[in-house]
N, C-alpha and C. Protein backbone atom coordinates (compact mmCIF):
# COMPACT_ATOMS: atom_id res chain seq x y z
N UNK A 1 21.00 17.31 14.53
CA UNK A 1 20.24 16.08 14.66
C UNK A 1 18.90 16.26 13.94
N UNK A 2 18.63 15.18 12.64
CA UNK A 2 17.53 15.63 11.95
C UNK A 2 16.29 14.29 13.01
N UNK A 3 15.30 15.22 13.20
CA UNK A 3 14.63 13.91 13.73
C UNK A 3 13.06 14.29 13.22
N UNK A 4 12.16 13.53 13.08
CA UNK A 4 10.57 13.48 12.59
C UNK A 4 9.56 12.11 13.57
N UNK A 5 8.55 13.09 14.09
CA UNK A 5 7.75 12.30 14.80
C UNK A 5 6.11 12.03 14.02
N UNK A 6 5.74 10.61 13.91
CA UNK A 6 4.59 10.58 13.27
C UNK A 6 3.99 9.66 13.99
N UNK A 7 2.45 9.14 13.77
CA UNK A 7 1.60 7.92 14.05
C UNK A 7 1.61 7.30 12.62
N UNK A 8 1.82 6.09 13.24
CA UNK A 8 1.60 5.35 12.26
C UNK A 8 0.16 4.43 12.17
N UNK A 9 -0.77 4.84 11.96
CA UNK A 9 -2.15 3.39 12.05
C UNK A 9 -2.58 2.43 10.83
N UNK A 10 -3.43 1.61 11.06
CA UNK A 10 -3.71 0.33 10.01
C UNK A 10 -3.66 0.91 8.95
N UNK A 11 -4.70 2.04 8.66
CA UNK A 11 -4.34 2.38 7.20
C UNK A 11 -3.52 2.47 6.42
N UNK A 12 -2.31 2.58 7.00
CA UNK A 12 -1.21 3.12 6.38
C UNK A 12 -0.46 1.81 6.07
N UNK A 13 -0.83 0.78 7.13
CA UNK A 13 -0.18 -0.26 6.76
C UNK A 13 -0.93 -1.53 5.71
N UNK A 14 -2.35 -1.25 5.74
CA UNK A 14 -3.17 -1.49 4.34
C UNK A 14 -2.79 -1.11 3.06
N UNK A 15 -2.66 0.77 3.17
CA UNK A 15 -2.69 1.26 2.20
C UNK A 15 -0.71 0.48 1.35
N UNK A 16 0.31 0.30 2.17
CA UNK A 16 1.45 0.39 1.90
C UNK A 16 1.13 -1.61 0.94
N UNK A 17 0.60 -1.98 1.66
CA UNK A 17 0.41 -3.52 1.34
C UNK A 17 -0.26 -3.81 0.21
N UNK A 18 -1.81 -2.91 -0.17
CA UNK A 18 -2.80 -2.55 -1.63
C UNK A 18 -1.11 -2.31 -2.47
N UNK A 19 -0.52 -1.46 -1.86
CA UNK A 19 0.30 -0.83 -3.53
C UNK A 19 1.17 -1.71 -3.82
N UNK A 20 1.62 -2.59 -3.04
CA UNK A 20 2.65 -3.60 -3.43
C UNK A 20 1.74 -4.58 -4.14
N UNK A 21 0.54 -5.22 -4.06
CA UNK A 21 -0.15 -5.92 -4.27
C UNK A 21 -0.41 -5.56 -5.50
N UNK A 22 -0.63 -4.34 -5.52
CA UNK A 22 -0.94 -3.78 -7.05
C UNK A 22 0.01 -3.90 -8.16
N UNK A 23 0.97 -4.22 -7.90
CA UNK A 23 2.05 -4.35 -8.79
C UNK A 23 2.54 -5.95 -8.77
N UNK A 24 1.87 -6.97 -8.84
CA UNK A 24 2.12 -8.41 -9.01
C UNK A 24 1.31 -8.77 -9.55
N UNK A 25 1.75 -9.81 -10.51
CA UNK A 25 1.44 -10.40 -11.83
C UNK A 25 -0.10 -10.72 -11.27
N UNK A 26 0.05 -11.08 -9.97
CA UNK A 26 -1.52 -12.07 -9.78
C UNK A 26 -2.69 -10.86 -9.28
N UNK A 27 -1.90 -9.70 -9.02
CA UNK A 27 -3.09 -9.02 -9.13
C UNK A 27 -3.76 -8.31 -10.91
N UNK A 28 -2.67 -8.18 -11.60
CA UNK A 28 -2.88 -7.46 -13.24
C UNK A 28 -3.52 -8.55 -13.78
N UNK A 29 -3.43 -10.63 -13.43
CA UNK A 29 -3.86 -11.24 -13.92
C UNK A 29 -5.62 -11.09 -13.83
N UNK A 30 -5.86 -11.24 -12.20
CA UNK A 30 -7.29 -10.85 -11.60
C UNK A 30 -8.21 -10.04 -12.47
N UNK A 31 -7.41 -8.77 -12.29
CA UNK A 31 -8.15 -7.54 -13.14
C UNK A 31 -8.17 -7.50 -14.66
N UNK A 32 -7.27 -8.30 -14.91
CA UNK A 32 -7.51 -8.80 -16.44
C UNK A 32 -9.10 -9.72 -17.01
N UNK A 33 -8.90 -10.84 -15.82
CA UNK A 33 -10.18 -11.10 -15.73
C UNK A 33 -11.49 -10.62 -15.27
N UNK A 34 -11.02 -9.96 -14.48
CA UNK A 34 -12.68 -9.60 -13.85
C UNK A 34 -13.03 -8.10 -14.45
N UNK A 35 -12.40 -7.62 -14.98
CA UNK A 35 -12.44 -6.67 -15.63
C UNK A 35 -12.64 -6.25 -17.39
N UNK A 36 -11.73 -7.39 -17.28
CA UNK A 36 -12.19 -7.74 -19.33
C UNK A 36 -13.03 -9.07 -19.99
N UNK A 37 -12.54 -10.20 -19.60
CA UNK A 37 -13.06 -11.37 -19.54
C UNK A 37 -14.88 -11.91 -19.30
N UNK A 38 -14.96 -11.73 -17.85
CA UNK A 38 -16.36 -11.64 -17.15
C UNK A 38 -17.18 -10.80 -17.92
N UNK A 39 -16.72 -9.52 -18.00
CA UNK A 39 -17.50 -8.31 -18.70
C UNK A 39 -17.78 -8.95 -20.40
N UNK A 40 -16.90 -9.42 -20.92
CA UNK A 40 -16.87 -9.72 -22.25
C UNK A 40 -17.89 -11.05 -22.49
N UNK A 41 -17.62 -11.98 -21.98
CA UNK A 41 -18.11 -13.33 -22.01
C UNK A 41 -20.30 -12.55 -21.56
N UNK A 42 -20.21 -11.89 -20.82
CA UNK A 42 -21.45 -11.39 -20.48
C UNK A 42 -22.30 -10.74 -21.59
N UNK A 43 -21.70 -10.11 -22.07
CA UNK A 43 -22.01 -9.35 -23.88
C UNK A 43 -21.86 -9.89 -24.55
N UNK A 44 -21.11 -11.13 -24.96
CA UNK A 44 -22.25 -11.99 -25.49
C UNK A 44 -23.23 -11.70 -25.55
N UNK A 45 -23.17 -12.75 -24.10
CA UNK A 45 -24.71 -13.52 -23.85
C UNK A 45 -25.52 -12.40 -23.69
N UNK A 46 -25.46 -10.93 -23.47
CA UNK A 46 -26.70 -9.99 -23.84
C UNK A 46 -26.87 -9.86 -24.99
N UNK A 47 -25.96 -9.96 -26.08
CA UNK A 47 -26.00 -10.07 -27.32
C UNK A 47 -27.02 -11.03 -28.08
N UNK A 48 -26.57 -12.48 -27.51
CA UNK A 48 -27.19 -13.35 -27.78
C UNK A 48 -28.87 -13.38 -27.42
N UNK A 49 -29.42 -12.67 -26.88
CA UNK A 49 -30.66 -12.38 -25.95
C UNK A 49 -30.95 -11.26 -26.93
N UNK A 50 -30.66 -9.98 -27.32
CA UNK A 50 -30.80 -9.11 -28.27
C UNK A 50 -31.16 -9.44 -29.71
N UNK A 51 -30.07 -10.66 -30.42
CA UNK A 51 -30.42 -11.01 -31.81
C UNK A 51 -31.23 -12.12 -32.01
N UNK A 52 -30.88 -13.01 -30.99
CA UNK A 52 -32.09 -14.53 -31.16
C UNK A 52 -32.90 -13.84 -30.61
N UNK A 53 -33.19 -13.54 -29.25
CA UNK A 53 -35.38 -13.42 -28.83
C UNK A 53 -35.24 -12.28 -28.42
N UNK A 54 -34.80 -11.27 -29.27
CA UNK A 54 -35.15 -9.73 -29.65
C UNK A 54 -35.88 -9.09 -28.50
N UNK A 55 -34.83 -9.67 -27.31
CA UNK A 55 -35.37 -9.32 -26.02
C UNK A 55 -34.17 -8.38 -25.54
N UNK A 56 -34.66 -6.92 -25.52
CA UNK A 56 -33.91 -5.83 -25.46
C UNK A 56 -33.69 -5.64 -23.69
N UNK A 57 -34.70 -5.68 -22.72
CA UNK A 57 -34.84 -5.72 -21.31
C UNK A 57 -33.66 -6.65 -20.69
N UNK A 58 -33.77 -7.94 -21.39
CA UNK A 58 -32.98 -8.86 -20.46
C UNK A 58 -31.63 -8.30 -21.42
N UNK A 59 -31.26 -8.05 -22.06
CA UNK A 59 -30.10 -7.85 -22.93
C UNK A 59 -29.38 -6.62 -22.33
N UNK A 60 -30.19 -5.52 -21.67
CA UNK A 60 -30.16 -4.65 -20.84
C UNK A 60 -29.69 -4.86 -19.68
N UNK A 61 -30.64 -5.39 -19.15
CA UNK A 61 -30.13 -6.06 -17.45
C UNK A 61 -28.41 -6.79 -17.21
N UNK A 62 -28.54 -7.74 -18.61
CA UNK A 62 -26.82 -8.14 -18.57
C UNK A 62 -25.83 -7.44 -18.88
N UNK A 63 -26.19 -6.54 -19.62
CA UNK A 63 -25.43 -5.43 -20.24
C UNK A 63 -24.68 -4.51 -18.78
N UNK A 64 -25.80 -4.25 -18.06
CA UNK A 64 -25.81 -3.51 -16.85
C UNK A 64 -25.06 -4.17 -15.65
N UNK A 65 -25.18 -5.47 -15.60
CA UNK A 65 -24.46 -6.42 -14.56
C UNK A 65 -23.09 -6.47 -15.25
N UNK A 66 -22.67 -6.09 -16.58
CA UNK A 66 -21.39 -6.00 -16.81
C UNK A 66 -20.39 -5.33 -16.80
N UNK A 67 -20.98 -4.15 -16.90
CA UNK A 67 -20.81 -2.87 -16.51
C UNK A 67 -20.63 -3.06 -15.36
N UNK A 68 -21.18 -3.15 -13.78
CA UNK A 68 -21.09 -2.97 -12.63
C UNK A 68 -19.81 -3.88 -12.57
N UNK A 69 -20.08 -5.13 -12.65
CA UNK A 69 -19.07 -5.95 -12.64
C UNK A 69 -17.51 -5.15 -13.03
N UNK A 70 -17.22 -4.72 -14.07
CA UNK A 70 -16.34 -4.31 -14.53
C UNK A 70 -15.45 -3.10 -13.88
N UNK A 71 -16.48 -2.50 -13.35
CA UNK A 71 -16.46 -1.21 -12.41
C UNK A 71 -16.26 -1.45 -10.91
N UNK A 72 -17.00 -2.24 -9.99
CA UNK A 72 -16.41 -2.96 -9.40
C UNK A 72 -15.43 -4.00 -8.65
N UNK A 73 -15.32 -4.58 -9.78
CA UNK A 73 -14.39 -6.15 -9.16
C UNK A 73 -13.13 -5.23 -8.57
N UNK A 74 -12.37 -4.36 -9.26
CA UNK A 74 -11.25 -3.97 -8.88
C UNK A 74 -11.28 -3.56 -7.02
N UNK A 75 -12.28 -2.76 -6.93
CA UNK A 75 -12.78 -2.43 -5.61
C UNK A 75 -12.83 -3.41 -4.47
N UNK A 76 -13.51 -4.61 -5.24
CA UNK A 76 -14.36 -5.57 -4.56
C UNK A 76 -12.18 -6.46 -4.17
N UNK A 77 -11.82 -7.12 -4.94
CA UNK A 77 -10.23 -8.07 -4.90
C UNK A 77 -9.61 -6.52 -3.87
N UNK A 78 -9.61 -5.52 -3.97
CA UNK A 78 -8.34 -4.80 -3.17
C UNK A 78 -9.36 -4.79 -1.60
N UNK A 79 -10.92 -5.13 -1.69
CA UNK A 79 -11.51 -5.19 0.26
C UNK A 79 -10.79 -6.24 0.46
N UNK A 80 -10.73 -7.79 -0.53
CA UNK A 80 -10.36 -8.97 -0.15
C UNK A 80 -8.79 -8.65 0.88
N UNK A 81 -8.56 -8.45 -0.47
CA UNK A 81 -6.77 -8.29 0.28
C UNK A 81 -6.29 -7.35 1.31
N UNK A 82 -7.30 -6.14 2.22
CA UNK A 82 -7.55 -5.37 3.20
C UNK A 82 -7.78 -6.62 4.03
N UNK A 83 -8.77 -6.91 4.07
CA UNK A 83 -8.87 -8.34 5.07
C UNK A 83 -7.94 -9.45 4.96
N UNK A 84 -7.54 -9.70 4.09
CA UNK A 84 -6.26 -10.39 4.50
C UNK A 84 -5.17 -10.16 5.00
N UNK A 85 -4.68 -8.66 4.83
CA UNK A 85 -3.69 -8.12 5.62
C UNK A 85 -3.74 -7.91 7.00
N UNK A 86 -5.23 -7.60 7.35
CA UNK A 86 -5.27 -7.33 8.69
C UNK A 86 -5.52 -8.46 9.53
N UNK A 87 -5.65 -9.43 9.36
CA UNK A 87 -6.07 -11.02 9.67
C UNK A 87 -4.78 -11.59 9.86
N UNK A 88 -3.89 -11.57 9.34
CA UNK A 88 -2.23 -12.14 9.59
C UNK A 88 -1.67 -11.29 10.47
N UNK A 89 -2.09 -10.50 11.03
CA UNK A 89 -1.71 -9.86 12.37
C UNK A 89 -2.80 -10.52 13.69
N UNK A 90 -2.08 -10.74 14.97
CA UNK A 90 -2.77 -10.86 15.89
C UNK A 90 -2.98 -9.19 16.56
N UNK A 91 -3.45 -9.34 17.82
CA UNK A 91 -4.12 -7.96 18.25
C UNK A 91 -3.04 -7.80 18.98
N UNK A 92 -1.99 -8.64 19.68
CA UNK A 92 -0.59 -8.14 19.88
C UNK A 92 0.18 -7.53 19.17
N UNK A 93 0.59 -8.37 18.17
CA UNK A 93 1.37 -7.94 17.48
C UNK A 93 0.75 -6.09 16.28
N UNK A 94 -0.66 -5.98 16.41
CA UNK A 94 -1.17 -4.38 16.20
C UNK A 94 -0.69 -3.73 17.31
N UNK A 95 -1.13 -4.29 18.37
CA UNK A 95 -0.96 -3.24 19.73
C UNK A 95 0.78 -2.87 19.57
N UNK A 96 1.68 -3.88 19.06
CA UNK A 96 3.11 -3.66 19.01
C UNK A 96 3.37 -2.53 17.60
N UNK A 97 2.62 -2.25 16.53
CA UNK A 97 2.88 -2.08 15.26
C UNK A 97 2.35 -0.49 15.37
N UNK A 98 0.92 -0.53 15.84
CA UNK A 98 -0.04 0.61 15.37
C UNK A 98 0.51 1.65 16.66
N UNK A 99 0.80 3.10 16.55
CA UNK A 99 1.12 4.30 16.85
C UNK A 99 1.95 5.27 16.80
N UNK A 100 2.98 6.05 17.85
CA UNK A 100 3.55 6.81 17.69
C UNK A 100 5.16 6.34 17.53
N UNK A 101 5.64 6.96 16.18
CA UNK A 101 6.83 6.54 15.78
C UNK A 101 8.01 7.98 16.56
N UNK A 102 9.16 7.67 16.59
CA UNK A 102 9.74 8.94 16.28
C UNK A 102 11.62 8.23 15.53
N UNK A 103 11.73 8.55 14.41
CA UNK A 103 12.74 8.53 13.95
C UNK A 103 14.26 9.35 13.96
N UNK A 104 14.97 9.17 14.15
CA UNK A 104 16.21 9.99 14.64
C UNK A 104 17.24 9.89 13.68
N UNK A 105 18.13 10.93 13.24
CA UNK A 105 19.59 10.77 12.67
C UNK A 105 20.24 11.71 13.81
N UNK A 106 21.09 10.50 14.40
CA UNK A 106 21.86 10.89 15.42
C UNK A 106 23.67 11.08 15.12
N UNK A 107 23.81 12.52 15.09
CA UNK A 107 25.61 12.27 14.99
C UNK A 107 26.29 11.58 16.07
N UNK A 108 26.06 11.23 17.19
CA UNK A 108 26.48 10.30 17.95
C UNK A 108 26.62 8.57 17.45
N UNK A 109 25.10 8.11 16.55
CA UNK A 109 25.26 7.27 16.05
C UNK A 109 25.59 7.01 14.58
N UNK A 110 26.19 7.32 14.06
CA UNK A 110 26.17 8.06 12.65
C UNK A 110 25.99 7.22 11.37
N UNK A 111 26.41 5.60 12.18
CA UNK A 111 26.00 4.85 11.11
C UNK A 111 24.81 3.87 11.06
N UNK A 112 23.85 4.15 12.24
CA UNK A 112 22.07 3.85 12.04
C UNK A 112 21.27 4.84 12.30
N UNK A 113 19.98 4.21 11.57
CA UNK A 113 18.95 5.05 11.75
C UNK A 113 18.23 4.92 13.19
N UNK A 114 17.81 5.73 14.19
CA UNK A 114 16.84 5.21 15.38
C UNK A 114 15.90 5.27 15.47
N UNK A 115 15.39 4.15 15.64
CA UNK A 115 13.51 3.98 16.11
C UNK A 115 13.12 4.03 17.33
N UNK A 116 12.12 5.04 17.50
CA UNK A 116 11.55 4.89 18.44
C UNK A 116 10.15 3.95 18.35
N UNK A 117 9.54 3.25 18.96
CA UNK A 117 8.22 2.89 18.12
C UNK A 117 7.54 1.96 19.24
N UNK A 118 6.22 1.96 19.61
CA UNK A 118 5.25 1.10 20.60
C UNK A 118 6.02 -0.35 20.79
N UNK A 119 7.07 -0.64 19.96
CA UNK A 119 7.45 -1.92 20.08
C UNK A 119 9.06 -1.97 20.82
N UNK A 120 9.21 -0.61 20.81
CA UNK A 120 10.49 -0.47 21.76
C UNK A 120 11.47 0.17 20.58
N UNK A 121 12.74 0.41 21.49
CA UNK A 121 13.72 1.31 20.50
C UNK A 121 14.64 0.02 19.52
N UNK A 122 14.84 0.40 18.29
CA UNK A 122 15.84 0.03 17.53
C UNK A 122 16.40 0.59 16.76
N UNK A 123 17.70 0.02 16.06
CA UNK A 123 19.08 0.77 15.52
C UNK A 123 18.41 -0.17 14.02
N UNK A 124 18.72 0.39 12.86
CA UNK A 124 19.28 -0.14 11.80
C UNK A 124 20.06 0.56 11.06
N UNK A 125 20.85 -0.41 10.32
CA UNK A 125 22.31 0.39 9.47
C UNK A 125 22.02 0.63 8.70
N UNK A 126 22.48 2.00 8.09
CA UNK A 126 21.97 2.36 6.94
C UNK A 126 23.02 1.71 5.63
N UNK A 127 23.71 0.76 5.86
CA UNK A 127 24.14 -0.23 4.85
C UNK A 127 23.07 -1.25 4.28
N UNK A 128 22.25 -1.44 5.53
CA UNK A 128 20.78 -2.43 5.16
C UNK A 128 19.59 -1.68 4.52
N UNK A 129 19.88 -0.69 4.48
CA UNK A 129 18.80 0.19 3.79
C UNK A 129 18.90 0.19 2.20
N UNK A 130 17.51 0.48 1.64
CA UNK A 130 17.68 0.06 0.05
C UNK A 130 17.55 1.43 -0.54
N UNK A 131 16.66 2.10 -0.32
CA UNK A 131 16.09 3.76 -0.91
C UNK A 131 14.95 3.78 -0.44
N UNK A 132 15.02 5.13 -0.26
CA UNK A 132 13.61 6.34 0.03
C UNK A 132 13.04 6.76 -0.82
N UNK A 133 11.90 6.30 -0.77
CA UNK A 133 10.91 6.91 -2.54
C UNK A 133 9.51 7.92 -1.68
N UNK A 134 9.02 8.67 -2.61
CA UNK A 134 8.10 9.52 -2.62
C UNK A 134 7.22 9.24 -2.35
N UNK A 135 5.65 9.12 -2.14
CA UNK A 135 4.53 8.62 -2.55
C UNK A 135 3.52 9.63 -2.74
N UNK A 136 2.43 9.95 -2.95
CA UNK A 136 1.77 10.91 -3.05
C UNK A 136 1.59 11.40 -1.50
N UNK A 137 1.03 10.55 -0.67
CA UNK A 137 0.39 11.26 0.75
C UNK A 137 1.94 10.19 1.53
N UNK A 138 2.43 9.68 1.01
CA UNK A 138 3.72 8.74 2.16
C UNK A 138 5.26 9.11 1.55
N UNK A 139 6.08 9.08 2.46
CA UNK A 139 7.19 9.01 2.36
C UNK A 139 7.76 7.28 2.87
N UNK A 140 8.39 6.68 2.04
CA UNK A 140 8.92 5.04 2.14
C UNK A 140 10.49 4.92 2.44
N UNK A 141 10.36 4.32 3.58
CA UNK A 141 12.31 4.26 3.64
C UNK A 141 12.38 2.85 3.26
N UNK A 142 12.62 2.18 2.55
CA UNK A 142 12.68 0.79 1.98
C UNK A 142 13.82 0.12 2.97
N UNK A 143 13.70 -1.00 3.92
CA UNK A 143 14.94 -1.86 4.77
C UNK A 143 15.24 -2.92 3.70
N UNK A 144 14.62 -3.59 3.01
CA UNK A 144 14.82 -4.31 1.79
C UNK A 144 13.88 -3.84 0.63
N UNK A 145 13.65 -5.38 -0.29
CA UNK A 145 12.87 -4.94 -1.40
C UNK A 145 11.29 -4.88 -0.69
N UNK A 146 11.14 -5.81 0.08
CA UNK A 146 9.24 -5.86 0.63
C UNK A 146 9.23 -5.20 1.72
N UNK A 147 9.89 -4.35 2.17
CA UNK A 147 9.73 -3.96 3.81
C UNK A 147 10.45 -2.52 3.84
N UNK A 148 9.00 -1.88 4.66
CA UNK A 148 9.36 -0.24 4.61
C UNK A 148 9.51 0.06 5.52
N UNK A 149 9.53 1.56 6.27
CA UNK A 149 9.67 2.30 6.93
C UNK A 149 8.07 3.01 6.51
N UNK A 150 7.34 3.08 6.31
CA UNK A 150 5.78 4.01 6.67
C UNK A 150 5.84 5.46 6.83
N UNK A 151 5.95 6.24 6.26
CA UNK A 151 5.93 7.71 7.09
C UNK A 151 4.65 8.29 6.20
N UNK A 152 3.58 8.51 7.08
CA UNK A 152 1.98 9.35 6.87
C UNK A 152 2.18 10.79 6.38
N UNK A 153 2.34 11.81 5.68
CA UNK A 153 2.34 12.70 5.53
C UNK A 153 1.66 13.57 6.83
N UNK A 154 0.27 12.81 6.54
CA UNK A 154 -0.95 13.32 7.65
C UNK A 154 -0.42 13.49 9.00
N UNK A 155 0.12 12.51 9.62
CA UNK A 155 0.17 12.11 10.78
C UNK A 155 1.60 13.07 10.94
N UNK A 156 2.17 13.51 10.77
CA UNK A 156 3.57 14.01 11.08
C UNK A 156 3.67 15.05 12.52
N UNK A 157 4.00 14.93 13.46
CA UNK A 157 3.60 15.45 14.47
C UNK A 157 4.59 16.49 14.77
N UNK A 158 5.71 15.97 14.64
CA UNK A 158 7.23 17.27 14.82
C UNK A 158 8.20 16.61 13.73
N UNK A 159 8.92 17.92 13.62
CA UNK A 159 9.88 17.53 12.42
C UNK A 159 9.47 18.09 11.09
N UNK A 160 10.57 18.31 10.67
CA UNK A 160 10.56 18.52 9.23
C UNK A 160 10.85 17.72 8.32
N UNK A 161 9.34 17.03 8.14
CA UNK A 161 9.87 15.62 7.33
C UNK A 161 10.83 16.11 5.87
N UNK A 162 10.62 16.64 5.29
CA UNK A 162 11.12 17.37 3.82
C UNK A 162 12.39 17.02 3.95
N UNK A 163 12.97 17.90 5.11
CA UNK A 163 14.71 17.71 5.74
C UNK A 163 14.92 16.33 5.85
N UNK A 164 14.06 15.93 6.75
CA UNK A 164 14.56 14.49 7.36
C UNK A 164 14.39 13.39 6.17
N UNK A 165 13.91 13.90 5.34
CA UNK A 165 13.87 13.34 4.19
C UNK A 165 15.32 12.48 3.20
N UNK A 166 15.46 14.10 2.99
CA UNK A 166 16.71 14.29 2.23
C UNK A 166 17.69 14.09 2.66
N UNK A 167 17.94 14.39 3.96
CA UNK A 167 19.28 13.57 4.92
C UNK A 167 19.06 12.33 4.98
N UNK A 168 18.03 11.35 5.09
CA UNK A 168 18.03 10.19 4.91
C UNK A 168 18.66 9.42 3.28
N UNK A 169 17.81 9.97 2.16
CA UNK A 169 18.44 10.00 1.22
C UNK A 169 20.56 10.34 1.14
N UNK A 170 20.76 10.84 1.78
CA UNK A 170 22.36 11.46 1.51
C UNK A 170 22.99 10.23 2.50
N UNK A 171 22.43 9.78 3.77
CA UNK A 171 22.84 8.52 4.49
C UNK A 171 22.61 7.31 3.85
N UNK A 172 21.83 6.96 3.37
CA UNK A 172 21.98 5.56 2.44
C UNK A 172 22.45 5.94 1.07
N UNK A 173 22.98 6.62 0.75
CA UNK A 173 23.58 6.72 -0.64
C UNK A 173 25.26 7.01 -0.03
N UNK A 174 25.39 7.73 1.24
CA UNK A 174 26.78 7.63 1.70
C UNK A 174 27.43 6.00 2.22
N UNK A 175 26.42 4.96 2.35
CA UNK A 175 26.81 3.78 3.13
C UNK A 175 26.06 2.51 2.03
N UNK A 176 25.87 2.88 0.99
CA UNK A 176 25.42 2.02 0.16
C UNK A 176 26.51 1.22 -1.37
């Protein structure tokens, strides 16, 4: 029986939500703008301040607000969307989401995965499962294309996630 116990908290469910976010058109559009656009249209106009009234200070100052700008915005759109993620949750439905997980591959049950989790126990089939990908500090059990499974590196409390890993991998590729 491969089994792995972790916490799961907001961060993780921020951090899992930033990376999906990061990869849609409307976020590459954003940063297209606020990153190339804003910055550009601004140099100009320091430009314009530099060659007409050979005013190097204010040409400076915009120069400098473009720069920040540019360096920023990316920072500034991924707080937005932190607060928006955590705002479409009520404080129930956290109190149901945020803590201690424990995941199971049971030869008794052989064809779901088991959850243990603050929100009570559940079964899913590993026919409904899509793939398990890597992440730098997370391990992702994908149930569809938008919806994971969370596993913290950090947080791992018992278990050998590595194992429980790879047996997960060999169960959705045996029922897929």
């Amino acid at each position: 029986m491969f089994q792995v116990e972790y916490e799961f908290r907001e961060e993780d469910l921020v951090h899992f939500n930033q990376m999906r976010f990061m990869l849609t058109d409307e976020y590459k559009s954003s940063i297209k703008k606020n990153r190339w656009l804003a910055p550009g249209i601004m140099t100009m106009i320091a430009s314009f301040y530099y060659y007409y009234y050979h005013d190097l200070t204010s040409a400076g100052y915009i120069m400098a607000v473009a720069v920040l700008w540019s360096l920023l915005s990316p920072r500034i759109i991924l707080l937005d969307v932190h607060r928006k993620i955590l705002s479409g949750y009520t404080a129930k439905e956290k109190k149901l989401m945020f803590g201690t997980y424990t995941l199971t591959i049971d030869p008794h049950s052989p064809n779901h995965l088991l959850e243990k989790s603050p929100s009570g126990n559940n079964k899913m089939a590993w026919a409904d499962m899509v793939r398990l990908e890597y992440g730098r500090r997370y391990v992702y059990i994908y149930l569809d294309l938008t919806t994971a499974l969370v596993i913290p590196v950090a947080t791992v409390k018992s278990g050998d996630l590595e194992e429980f890993s790879k047996q997960v991998e060999k169960m959705i590729d045996r029922f897929a």
